[in-house]
C-alpha atoms as a PDB file:
ATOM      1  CA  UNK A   1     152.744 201.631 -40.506  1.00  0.00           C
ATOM      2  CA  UNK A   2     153.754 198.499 -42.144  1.00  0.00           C
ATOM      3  CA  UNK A   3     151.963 198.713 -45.642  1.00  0.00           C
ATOM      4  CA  UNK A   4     153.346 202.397 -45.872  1.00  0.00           C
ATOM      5  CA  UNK A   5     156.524 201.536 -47.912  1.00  0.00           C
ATOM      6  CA  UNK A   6     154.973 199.142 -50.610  1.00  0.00           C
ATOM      7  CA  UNK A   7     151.745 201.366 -51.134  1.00  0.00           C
ATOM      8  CA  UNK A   8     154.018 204.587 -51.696  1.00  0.00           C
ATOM      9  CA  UNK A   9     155.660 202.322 -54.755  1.00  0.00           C
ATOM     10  CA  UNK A  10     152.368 200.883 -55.626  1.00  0.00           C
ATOM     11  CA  UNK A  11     151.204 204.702 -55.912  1.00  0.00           C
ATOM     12  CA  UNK A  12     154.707 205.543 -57.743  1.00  0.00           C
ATOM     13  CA  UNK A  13     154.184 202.997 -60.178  1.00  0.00           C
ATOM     14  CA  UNK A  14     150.533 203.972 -61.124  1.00  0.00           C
ATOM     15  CA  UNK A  15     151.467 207.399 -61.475  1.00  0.00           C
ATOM     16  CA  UNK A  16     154.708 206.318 -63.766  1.00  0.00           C
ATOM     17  CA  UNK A  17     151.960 203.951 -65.963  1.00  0.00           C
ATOM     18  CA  UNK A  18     149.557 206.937 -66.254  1.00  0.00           C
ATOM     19  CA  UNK A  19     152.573 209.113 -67.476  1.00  0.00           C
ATOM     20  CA  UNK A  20     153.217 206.554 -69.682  1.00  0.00           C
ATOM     21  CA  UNK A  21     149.348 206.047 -71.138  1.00  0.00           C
ATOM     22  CA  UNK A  22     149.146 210.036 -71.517  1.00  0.00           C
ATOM     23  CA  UNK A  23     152.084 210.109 -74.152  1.00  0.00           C
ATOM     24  CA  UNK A  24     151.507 206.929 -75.682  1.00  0.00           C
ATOM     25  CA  UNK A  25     146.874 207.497 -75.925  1.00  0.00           C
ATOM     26  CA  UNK A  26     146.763 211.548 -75.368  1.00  0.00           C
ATOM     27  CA  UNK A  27     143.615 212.530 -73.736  1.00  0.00           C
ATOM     28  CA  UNK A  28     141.250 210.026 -73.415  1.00  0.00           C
ATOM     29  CA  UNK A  29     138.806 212.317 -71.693  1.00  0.00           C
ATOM     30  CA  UNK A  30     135.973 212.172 -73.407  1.00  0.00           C
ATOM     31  CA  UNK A  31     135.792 207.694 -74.068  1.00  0.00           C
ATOM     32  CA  UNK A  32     132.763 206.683 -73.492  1.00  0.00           C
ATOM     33  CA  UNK A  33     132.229 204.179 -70.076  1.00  0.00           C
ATOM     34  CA  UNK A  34     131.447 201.702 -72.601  1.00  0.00           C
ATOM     35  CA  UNK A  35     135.110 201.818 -74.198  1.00  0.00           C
ATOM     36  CA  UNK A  36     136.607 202.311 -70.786  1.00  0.00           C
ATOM     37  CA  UNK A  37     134.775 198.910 -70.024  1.00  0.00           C
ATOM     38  CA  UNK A  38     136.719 197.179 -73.704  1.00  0.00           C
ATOM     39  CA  UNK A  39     140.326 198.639 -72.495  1.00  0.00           C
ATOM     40  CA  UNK A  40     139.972 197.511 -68.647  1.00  0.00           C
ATOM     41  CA  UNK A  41     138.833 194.375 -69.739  1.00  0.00           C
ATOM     42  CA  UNK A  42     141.673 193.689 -71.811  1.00  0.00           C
ATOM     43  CA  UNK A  43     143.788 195.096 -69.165  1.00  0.00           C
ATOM     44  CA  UNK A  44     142.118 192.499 -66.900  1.00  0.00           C
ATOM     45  CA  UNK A  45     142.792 189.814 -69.620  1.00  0.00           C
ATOM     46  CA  UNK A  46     146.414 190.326 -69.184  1.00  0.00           C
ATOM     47  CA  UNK A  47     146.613 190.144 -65.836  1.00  0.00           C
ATOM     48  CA  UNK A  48     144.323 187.216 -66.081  1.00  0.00           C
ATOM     49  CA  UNK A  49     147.134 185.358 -68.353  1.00  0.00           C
ATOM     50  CA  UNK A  50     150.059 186.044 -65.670  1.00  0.00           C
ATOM     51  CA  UNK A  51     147.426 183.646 -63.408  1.00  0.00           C
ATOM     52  CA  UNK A  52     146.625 181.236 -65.733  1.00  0.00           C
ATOM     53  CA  UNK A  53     149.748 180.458 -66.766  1.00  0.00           C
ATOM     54  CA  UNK A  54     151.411 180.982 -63.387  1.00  0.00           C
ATOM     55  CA  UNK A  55     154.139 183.841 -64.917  1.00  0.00           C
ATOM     56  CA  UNK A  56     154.907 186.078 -61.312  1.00  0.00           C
ATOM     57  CA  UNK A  57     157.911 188.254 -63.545  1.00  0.00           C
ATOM     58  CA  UNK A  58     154.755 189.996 -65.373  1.00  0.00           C
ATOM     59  CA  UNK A  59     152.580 190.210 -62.915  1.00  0.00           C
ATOM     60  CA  UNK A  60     153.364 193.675 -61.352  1.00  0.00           C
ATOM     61  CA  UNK A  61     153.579 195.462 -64.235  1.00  0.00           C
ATOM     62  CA  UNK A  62     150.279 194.057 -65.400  1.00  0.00           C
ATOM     63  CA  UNK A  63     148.141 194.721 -62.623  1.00  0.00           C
ATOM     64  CA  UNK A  64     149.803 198.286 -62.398  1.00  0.00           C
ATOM     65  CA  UNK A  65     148.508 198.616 -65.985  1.00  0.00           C
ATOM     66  CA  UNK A  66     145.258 197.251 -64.760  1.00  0.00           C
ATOM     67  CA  UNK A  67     144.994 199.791 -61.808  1.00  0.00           C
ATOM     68  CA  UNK A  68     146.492 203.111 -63.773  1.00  0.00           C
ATOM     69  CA  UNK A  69     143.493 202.253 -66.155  1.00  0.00           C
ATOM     70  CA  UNK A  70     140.839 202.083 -63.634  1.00  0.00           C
ATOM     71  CA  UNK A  71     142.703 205.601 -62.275  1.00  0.00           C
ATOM     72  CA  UNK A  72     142.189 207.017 -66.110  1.00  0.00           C
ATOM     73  CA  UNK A  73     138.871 206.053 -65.886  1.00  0.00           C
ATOM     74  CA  UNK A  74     138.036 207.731 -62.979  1.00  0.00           C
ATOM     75  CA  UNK A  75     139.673 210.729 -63.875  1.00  0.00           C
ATOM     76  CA  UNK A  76     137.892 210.656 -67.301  1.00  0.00           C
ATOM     77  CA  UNK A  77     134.800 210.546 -65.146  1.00  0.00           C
ATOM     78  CA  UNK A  78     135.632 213.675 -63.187  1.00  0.00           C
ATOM     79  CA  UNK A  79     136.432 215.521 -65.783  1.00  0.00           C
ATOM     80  CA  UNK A  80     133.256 215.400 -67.855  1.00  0.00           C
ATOM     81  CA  UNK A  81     131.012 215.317 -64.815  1.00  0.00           C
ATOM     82  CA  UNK A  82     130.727 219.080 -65.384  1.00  0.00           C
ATOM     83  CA  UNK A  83     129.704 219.147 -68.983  1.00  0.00           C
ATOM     84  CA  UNK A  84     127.256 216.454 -68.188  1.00  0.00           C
ATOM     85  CA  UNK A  85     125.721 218.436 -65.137  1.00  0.00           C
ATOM     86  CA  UNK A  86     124.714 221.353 -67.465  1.00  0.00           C
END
């Protein structure tokens, strides 16, 4: 498959940035949606900068940040589901 190399770096690189967000936030578990919403949209911000101002060098990195967020998020999600469902 064609998109199979750049995806497997894509995936690399999120997993790297989450690495990275654990040691630098700790466990972020138990934010609520609403300051998941503040930190992605900042996130977004950034990546929304690299546009505006037409910067490619800082792009990758900031959309990886964008999408490693959006992964915390979801696994934030997951992990309280069960405390919420009792």
């Amino acid at each position: 498959m064609i998109n199979e190399l750049p995806r497997a770096q894509v995936l690399e690189a999120v997993l790297a940035e989450r690495e990275r967000q654990d040691g630098k936030w700790g466990d972020q578990t138990h934010n609520s949606d609403e300051h998941w919403t503040v930190i992605l949209t900042e996130e977004v911000g950034e990546v929304a900068r690299e546009v505006y101002e037409k910067r490619s060098a800082g792009m990758f990195e900031e959309v990886i940040q964008c999408a490693a967020v959006c992964f915390a998020w979801a696994e934030a999600y997951l992990n309280r589901k069960p405390y919420e469902e009792q």
